[in-house]
Protein backbone atom coordinates (compact mmCIF):
# COMPACT_ATOMS: atom_id res chain seq x y z
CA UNK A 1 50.91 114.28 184.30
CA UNK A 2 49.81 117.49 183.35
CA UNK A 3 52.73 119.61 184.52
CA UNK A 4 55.17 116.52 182.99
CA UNK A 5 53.51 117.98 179.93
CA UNK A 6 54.09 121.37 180.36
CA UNK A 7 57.45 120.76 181.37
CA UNK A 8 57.99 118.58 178.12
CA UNK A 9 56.59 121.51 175.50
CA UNK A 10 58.18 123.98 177.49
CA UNK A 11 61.45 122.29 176.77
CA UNK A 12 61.03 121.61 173.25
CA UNK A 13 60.50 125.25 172.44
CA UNK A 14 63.83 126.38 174.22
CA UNK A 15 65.71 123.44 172.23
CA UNK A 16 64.33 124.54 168.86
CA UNK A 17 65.59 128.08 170.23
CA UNK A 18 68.60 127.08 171.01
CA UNK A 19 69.39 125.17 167.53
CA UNK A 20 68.14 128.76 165.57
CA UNK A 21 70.70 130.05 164.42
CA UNK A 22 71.62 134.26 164.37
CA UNK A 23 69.61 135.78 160.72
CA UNK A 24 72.58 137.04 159.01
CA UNK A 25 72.14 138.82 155.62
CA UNK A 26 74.15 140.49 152.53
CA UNK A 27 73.46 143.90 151.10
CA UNK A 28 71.03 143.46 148.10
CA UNK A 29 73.32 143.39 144.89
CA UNK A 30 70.66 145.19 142.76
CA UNK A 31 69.23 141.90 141.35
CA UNK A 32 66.02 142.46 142.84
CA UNK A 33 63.03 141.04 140.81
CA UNK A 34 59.45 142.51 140.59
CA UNK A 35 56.09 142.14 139.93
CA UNK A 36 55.83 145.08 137.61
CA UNK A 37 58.72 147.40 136.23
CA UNK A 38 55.64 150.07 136.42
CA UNK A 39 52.71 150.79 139.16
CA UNK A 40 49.98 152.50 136.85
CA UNK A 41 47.38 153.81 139.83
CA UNK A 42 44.70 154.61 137.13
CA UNK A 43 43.20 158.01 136.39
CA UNK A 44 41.99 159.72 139.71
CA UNK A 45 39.82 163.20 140.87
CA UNK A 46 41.63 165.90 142.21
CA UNK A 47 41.88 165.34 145.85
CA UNK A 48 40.09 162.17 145.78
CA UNK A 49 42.68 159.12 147.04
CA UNK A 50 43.42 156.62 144.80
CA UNK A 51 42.66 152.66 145.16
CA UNK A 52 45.39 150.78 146.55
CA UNK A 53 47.64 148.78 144.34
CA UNK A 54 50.29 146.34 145.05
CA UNK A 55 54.13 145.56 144.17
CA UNK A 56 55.90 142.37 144.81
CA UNK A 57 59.66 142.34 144.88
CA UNK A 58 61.13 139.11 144.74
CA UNK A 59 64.93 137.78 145.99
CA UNK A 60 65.55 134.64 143.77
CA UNK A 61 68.91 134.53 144.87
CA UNK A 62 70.23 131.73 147.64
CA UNK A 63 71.29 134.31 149.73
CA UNK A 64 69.39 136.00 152.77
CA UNK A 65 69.39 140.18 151.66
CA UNK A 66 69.27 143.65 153.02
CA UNK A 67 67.65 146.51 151.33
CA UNK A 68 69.81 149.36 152.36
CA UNK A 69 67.08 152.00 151.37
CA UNK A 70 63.56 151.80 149.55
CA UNK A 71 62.15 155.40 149.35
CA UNK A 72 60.30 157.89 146.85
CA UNK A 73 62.02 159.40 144.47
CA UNK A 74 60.36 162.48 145.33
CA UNK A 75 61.02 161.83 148.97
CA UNK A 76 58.79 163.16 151.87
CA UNK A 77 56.61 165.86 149.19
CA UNK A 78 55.78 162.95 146.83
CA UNK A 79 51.92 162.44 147.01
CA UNK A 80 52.42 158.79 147.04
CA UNK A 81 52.50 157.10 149.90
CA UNK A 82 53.57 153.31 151.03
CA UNK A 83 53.05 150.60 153.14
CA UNK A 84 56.35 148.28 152.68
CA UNK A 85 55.52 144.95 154.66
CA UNK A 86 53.03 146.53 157.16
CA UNK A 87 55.12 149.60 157.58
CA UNK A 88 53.41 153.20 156.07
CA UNK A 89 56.07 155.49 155.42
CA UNK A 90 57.87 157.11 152.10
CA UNK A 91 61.09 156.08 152.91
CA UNK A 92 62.83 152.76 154.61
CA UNK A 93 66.04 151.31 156.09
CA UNK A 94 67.80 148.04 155.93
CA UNK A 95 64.80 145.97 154.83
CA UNK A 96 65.14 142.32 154.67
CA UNK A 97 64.03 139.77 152.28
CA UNK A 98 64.81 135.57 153.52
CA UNK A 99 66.45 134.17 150.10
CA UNK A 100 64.26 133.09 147.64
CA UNK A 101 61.48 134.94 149.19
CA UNK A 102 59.36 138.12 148.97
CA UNK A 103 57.91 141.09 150.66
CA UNK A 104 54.89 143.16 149.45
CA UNK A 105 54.74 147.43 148.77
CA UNK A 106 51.57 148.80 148.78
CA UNK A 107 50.80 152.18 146.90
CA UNK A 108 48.61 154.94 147.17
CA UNK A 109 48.31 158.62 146.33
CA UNK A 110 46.22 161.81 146.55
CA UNK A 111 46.97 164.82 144.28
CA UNK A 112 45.18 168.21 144.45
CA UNK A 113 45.68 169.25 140.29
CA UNK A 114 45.80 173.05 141.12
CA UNK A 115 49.06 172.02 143.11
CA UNK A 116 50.35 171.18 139.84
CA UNK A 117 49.10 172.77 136.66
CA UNK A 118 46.97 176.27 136.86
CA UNK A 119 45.98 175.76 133.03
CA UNK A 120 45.12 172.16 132.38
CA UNK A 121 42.02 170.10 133.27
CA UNK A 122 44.55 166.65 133.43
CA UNK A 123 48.04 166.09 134.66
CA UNK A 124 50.06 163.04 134.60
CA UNK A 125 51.93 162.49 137.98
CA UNK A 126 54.80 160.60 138.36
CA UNK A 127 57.81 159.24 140.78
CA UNK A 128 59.68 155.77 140.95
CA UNK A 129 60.10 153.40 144.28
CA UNK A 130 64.33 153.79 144.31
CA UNK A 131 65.31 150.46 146.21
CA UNK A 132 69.12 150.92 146.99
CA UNK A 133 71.17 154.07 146.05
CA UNK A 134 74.61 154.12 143.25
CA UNK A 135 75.25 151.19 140.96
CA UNK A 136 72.86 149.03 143.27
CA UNK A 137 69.90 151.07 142.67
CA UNK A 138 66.48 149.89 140.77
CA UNK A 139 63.49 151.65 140.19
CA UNK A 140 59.99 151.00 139.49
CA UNK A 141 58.15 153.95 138.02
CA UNK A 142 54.72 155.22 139.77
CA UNK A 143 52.01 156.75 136.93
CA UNK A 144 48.68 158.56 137.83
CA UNK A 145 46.54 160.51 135.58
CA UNK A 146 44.96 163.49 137.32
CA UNK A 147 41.68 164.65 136.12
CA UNK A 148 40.09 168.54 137.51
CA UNK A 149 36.43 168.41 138.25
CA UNK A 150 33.80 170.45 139.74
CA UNK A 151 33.08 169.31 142.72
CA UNK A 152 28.88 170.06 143.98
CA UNK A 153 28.43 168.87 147.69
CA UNK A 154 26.46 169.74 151.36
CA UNK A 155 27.62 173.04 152.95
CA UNK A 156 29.40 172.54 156.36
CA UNK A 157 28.92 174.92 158.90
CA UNK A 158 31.19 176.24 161.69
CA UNK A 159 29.12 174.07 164.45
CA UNK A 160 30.22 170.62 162.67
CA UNK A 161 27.01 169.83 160.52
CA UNK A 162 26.48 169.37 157.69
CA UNK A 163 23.64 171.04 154.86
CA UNK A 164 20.53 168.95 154.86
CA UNK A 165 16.99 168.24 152.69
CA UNK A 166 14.21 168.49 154.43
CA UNK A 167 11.42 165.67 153.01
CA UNK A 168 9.00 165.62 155.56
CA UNK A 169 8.59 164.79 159.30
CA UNK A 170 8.01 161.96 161.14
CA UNK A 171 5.04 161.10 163.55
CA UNK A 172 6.71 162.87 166.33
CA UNK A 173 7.35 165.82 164.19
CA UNK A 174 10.71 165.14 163.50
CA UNK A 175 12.07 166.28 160.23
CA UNK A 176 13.10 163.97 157.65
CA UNK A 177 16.35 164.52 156.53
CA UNK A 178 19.17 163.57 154.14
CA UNK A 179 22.51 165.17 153.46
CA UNK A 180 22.08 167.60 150.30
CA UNK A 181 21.80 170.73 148.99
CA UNK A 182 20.04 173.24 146.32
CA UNK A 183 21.50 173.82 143.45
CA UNK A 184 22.40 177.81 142.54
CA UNK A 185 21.79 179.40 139.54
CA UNK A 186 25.14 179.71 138.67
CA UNK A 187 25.34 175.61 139.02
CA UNK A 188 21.88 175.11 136.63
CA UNK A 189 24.06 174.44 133.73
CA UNK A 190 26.50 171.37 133.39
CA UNK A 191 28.99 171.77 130.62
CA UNK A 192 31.30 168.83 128.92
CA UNK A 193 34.51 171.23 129.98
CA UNK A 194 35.10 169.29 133.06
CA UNK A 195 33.69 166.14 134.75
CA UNK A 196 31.35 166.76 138.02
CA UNK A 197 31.64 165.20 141.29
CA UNK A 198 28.54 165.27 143.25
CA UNK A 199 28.78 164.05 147.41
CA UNK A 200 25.37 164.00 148.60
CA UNK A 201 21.49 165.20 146.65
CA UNK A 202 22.09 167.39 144.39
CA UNK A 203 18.54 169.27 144.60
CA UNK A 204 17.27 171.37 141.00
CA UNK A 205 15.01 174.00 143.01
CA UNK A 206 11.07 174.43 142.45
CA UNK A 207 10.89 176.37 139.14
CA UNK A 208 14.28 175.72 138.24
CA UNK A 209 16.16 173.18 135.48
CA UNK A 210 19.28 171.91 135.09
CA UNK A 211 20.49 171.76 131.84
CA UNK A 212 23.31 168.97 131.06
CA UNK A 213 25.26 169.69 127.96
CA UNK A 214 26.58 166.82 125.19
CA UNK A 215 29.56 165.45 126.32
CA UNK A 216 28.62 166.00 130.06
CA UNK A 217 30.16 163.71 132.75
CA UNK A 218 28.49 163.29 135.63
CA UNK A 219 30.22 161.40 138.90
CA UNK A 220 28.63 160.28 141.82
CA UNK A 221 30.21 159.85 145.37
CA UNK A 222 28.49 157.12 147.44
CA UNK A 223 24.33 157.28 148.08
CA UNK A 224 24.65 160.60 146.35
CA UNK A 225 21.86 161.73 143.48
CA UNK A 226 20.49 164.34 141.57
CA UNK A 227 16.72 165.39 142.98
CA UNK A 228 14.34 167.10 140.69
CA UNK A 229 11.86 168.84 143.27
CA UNK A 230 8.13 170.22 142.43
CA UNK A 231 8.00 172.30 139.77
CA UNK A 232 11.25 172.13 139.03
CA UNK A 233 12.89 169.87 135.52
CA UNK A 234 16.22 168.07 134.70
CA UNK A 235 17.12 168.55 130.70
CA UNK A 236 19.31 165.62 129.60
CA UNK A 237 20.50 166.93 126.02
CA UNK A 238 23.08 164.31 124.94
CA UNK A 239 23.56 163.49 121.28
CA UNK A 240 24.67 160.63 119.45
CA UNK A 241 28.32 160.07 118.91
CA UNK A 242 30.60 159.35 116.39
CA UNK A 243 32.65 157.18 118.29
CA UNK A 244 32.69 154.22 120.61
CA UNK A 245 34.48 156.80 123.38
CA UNK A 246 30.46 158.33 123.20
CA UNK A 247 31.70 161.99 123.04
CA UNK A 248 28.49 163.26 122.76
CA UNK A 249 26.62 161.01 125.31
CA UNK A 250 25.91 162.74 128.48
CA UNK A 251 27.51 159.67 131.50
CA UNK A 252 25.89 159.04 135.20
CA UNK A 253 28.46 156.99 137.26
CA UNK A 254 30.35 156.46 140.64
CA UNK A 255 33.24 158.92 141.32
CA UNK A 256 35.47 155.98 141.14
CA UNK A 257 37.44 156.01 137.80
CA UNK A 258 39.76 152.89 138.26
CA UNK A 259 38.49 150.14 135.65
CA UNK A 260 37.78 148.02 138.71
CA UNK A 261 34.80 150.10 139.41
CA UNK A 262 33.63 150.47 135.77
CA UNK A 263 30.65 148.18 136.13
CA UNK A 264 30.37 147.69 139.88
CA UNK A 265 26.52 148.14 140.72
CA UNK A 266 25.02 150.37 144.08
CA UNK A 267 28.01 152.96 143.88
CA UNK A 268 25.29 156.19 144.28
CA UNK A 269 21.62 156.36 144.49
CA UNK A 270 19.51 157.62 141.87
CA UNK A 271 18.51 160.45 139.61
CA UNK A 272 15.34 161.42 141.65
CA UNK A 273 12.32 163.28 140.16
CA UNK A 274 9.93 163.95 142.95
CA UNK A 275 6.19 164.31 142.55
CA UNK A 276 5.31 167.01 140.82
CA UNK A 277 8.73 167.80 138.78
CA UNK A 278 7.66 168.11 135.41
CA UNK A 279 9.03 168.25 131.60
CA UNK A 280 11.84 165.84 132.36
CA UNK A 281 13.64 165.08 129.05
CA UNK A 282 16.84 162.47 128.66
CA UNK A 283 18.47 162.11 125.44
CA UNK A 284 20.74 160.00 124.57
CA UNK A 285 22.61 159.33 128.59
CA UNK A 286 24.19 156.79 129.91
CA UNK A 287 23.37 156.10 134.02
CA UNK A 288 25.13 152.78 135.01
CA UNK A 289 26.15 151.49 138.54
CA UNK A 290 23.42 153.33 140.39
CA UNK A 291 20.95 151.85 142.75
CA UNK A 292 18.19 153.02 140.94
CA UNK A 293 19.19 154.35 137.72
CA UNK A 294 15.86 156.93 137.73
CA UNK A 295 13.62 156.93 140.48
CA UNK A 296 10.25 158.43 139.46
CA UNK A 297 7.63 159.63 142.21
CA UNK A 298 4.12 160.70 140.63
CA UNK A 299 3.41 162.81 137.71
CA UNK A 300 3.02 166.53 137.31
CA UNK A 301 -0.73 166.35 136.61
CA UNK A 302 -0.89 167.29 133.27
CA UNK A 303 -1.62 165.40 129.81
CA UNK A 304 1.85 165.96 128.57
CA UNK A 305 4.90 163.32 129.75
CA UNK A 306 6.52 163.92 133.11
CA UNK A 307 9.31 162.02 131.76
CA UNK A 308 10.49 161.76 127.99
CA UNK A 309 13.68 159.49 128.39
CA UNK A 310 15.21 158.42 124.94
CA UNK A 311 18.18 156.90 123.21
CA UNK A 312 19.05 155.90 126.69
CA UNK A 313 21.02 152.89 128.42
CA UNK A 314 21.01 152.19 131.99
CA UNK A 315 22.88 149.41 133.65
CA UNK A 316 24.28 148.07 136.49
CA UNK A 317 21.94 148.37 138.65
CA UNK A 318 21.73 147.15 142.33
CA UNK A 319 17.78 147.24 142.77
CA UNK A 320 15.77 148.91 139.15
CA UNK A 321 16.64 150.01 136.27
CA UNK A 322 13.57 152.22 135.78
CA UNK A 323 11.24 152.81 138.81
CA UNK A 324 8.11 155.05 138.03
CA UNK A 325 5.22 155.80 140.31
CA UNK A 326 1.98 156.92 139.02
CA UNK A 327 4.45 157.89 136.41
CA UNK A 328 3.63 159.83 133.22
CA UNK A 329 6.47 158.37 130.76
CA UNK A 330 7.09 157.84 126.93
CA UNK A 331 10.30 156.00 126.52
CA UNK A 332 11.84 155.29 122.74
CA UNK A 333 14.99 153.43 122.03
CA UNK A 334 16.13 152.67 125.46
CA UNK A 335 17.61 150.14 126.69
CA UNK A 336 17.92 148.59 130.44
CA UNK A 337 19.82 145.82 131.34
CA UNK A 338 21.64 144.04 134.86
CA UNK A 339 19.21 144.80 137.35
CA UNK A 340 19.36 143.39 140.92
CA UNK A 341 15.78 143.33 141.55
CA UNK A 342 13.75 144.41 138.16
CA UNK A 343 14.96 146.49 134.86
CA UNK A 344 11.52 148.40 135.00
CA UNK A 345 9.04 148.67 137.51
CA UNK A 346 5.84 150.54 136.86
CA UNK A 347 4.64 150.57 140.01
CA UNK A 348 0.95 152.27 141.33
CA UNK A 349 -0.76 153.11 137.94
CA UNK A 350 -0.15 155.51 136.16
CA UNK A 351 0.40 156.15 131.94
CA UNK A 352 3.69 154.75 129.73
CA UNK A 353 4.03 154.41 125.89
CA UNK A 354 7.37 152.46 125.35
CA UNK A 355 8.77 152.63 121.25
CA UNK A 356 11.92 150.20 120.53
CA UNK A 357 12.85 149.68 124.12
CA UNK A 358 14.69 146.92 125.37
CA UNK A 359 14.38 145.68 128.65
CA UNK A 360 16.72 142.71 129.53
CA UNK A 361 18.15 141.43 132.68
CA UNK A 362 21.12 138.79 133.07
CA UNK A 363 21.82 139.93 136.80
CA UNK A 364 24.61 137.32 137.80
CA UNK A 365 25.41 139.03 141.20
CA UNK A 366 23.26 136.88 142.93
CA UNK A 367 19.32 135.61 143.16
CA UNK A 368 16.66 137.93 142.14
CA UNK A 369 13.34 137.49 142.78
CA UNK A 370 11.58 139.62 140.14
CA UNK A 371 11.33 139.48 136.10
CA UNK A 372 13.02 142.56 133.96
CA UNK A 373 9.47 144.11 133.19
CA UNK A 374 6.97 144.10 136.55
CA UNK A 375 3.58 145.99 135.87
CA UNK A 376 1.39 146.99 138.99
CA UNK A 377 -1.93 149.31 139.55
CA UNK A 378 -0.82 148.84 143.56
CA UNK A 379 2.03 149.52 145.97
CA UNK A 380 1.68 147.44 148.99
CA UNK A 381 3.67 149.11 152.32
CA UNK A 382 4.10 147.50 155.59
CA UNK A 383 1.10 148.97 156.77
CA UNK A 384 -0.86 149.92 153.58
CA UNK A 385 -2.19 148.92 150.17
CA UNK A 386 -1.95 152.16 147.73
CA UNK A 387 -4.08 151.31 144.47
CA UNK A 388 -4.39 153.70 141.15
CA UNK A 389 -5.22 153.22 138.01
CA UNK A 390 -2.99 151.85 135.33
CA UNK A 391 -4.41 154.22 132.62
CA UNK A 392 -2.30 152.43 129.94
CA UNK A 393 0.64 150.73 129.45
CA UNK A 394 1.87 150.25 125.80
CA UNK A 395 5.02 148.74 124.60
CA UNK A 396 5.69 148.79 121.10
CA UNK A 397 8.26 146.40 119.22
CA UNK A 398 10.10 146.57 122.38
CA UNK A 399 12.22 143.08 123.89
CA UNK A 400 11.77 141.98 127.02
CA UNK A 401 14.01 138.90 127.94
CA UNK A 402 16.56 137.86 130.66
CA UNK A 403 18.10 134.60 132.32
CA UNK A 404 15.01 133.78 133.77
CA UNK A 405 12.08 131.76 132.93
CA UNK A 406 9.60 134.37 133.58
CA UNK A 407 10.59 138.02 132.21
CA UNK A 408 7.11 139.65 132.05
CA UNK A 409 4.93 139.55 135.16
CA UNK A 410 1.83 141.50 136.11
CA UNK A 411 0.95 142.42 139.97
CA UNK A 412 -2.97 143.36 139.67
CA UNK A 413 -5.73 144.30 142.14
CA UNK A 414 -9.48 145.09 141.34
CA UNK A 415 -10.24 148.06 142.69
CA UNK A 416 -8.25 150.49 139.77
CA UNK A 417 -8.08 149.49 136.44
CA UNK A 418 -5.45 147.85 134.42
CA UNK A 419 -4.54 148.66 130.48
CA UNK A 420 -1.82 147.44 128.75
CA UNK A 421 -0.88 145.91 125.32
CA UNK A 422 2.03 144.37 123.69
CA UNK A 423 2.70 144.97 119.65
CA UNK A 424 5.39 143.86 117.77
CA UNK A 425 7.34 142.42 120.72
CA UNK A 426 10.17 139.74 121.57
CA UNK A 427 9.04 138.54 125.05
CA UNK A 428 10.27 135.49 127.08
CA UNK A 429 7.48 134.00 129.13
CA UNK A 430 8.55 130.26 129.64
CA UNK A 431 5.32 129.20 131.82
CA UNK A 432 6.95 125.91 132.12
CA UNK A 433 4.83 124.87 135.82
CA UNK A 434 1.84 126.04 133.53
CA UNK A 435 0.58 128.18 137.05
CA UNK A 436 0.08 131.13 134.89
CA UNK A 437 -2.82 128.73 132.03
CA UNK A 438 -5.47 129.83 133.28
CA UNK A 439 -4.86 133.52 133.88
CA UNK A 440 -6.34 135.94 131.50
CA UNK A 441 -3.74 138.53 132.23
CA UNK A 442 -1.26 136.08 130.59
CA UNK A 443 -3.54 135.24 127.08
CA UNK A 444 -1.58 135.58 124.52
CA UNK A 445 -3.88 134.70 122.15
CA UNK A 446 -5.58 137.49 123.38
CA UNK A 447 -5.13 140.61 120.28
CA UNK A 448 -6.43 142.87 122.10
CA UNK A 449 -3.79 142.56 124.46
CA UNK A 450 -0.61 140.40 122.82
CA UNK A 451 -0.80 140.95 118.75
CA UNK A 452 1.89 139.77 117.05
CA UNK A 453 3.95 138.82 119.72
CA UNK A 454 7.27 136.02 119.97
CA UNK A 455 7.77 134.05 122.94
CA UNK A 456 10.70 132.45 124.10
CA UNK A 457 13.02 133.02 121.16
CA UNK A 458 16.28 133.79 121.88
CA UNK A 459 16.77 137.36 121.14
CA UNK A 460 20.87 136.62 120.44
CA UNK A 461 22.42 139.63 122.04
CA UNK A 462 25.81 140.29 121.45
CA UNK A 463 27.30 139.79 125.49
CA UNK A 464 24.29 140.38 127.86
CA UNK A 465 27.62 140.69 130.55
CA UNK A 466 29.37 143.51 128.41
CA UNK A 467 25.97 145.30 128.06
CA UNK A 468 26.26 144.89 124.20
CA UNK A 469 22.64 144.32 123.63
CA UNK A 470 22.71 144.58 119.87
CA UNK A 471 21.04 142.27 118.24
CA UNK A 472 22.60 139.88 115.09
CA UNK A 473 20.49 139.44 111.59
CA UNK A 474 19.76 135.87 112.44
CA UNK A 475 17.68 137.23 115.73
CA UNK A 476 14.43 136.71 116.02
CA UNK A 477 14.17 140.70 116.52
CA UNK A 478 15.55 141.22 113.26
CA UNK A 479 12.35 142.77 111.31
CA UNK A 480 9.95 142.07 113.96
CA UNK A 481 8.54 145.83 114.31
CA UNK A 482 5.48 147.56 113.08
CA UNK A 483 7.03 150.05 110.77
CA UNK A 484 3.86 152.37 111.57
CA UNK A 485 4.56 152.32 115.20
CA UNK A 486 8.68 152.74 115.03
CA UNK A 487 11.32 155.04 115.60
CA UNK A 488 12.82 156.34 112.44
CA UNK A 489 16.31 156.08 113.96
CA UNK A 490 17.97 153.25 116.90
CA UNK A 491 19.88 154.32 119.87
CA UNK A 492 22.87 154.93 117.64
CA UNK A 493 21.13 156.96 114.95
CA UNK A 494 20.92 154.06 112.40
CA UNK A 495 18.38 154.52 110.40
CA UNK A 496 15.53 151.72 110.27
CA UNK A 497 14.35 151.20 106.90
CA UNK A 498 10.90 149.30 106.05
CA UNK A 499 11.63 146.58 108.44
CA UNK A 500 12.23 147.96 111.06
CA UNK A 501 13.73 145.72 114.67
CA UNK A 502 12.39 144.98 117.56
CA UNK A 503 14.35 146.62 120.26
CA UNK A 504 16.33 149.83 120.49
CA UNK A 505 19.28 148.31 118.10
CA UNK A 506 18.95 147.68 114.82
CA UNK A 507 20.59 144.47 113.76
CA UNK A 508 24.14 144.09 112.97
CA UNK A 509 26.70 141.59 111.73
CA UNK A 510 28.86 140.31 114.50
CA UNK A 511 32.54 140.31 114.95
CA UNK A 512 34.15 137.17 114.28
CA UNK A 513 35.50 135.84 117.24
């Protein structure tokens, strides 16, 4: 029976071959139909390669077709390149399409800008898919915006390797390593001329700081940084802008610039200030899509703040927002939202005085197991429990809220003390198991720890998703802060009057929708 059935499929397949008939086509008549009359590839860096973006063309007629030709107009020098139905090339030959059917091109490019302009810092390339030659042809138009940058990254030597950081050694006496570099002098001082790319750790050198100008842009290459080593200080000086285009802001981001990057989180590492970097000062910078937005190890050792960060956002973030040691912080008007794991984590101790911050997180990439603010005298490591002292930890009419129930959460030990009080503050602590009742960390009927605190109001953001944490005049923000205790100014520079907000935006009315 089996080789009856064998026999029987084995004959069906050479009937329904022999009742095919031959594919016959006619040449395309230039009616071809497509997806887009123009493939706009987004602005790109020099010398970086583009995403990859798609064209359909589409024969509606009845008729089975042949493309004669489908090529660049530019031919074999454009810096496009395609991929027409599995095929890479930049020009093609008698390419069929069944009737009312389709076929896909694919598009790319890479551009080197001093290939094309020696005097401008963007140039707008351009060429056109020609599909068919004479009174046949049709074109669809290809548009990328160069941009110049500097571009900071690892030495490689003649051997193969690459430039590495040293950060210790291992048991064995291995060394640590990581791919990076030092910064020179000559590379101490960012301007806003042109944007930087950074591949790899950018390292500021012991005794050293790097200055970022307003306007700076700052771009990223995957699980690359900026690390601030001892003795050594990164100067943020951003300024508020006039504009929403935040001219004046200094920007941290991934070296991706298509918009389907713009708020991707995990796309480079961190901005990195090791233990014993000192006189760190951010104003007014934006650091989104990181994995940590600042990573903070320690504290110089002095009275004075290791870190001064203020008029501040960071977002997207794929683990925290804000991760400090044994830090030595003051934070005023900043804000930290989208977090994968928590917005800020002050972890081990250490000293923070937070003015008109707001720490939210509406994560919605997937489950996170920890609130937007989590406050710990301990660091607990596979094989050891570090414990120090939580000398204070002071947030004044700051918000703390997110999609979860519980947004404020306290990891404690005995053995190192643990300070910290809330004024003036929007919080949400919905203890709706109760597990937290009889816990005196959680009293908030306790002044010397929780005075004049709101729980569980909704804050009304403006889109939590957008990162538009401002606040409307019917939230219960709006006047909530100690005018003794605010900042005279929000994140934007608008002034805060007698009643001051909670939060590092002052209250607005909202567009109508």
């Amino acid at each position: 029976m089996k080789y009856l059935y064998g026999f029987l499929i084995v004959g069906f397949v050479l009937l329904l071959g022999s009742c095919r008939k031959d594919f016959e086509t006619e040449p395309s008549s230039g009616k071809l139909e497509f997806s887009k009359d123009t493939v706009y590839l987004d602005t790109v860096f020099s010398n970086i390669g583009s995403s990859t973006y798609n064209l359909t063309v589409h024969n509606n007629s009845d008729e089975d077709i042949t493309i004669p030709t489908i090529k660049l107009g530019r031919g074999e020098s454009s810096n496009y390149r395609l991929n027409v139905d599995g095929v890479p090339g930049k020009s093609f030959e008698n390419v069929d399409i069944l009737a009312k059917d389709s076929i896909y091109i694919f598009v790319e490019t890479t551009n080197n800008i001093e290939d094309l302009t020696s005097t401008e810092t963007e140039f707008l390339y351009t060429d056109a898919i020609e599909f068919d030659s004479g009174s046949n042809q049709q074109k669809v138009e290809l548009v990328t915006l160069i941009q110049d940058a500097i571009f900071l990254y690892p030495e490689l030597f003649d051997d193969g390797t690459t430039e590495e950081l040293i950060f210790g050694y291992d048991e064995d006496g291995n060394a640590i390593t990581e791919k990076g570099f030092f910064l020179d002098d000559s590379e101490l001082n960012f301007t806003n001329q042109k944007p930087y790319v950074i591949y790899g750790l950018a390292a500021v050198p012991s005794g050293k700081t790097l200055n970022i100008e307003a306007g700076a842009r700052v771009h990223f290459h995957e699980e690359s940084g900026i690390i601030v080593a001892e003795d050594a200080s990164l100067h943020v000086n951003g300024e508020v802008s006039a504009t929403e285009n935040q001219e004046n802001e200094v920007i941290f981001e991934g070296d991706r610039l298509e918009p389907g990057f713009s708020d991707v989180p995990g796309q480079w590492f961190a901005i990195w200030l090791t233990e014993g970097s000192t006189n760190n000062i951010i104003n007014h910078a934006t650091i989104k899509n990181a994995t940590v937005g600042i990573l903070m190890d320690s504290n110089d050792g002095t009275a004075n703040p290791t870190l001064t960060v203020t008029n501040t956002q960071i977002y997207n973030s794929s683990n925290v927002g804000l991760l400090a040691r044994t830090g030595n912080v003051v934070g005023e008007n900043l804000a930290i939202n989208n977090s994968g794991q928590a917005s800020l984590n002050l972890s081990l101790g250490g000293k923070y005085n937070f003015t008109n911050c707001t720490f939210a997180n509406y994560w919605r990439n997937g489950f996170r197991n920890f609130p937007s603010v989590l406050i710990e005298n301990n660091l607990e490591t596979a094989e050891t429990l570090f414990v120090a002292d939580l000398i204070e930890a002071n947030f004044y009419n700051c918000i703390i809220y997110g999609n979860e129930n519980l947004e404020l959460l306290f990891n404690k030990v005995e053995d190192a003390s643990f300070n910290y009080k809330f004024e003036n503050c929007l919080i949400r602590f919905n203890d709706f198991q109760n597990q937290f009742d009889d816990n005196p960390l959680y009293d908030f009927e306790d002044a010397s720890l929780f005075e004049n605190v709101v729980l569980n109001e909704e804050p009304l953001f403006l889109n939590t998703e957008e990162n538009e944490l401002f606040i409307s005049e019917e939230s219960p923000a709006n006047g909530l802060g100690n005018p003794s205790t605010a900042t005279q100014v929000d994140i934007l520079g608008n002034p805060r009057g007698n009643n001051p907000d909670a939060g590092a935006y002052e209250s607005i009315v909202f567009p109508e929708e």
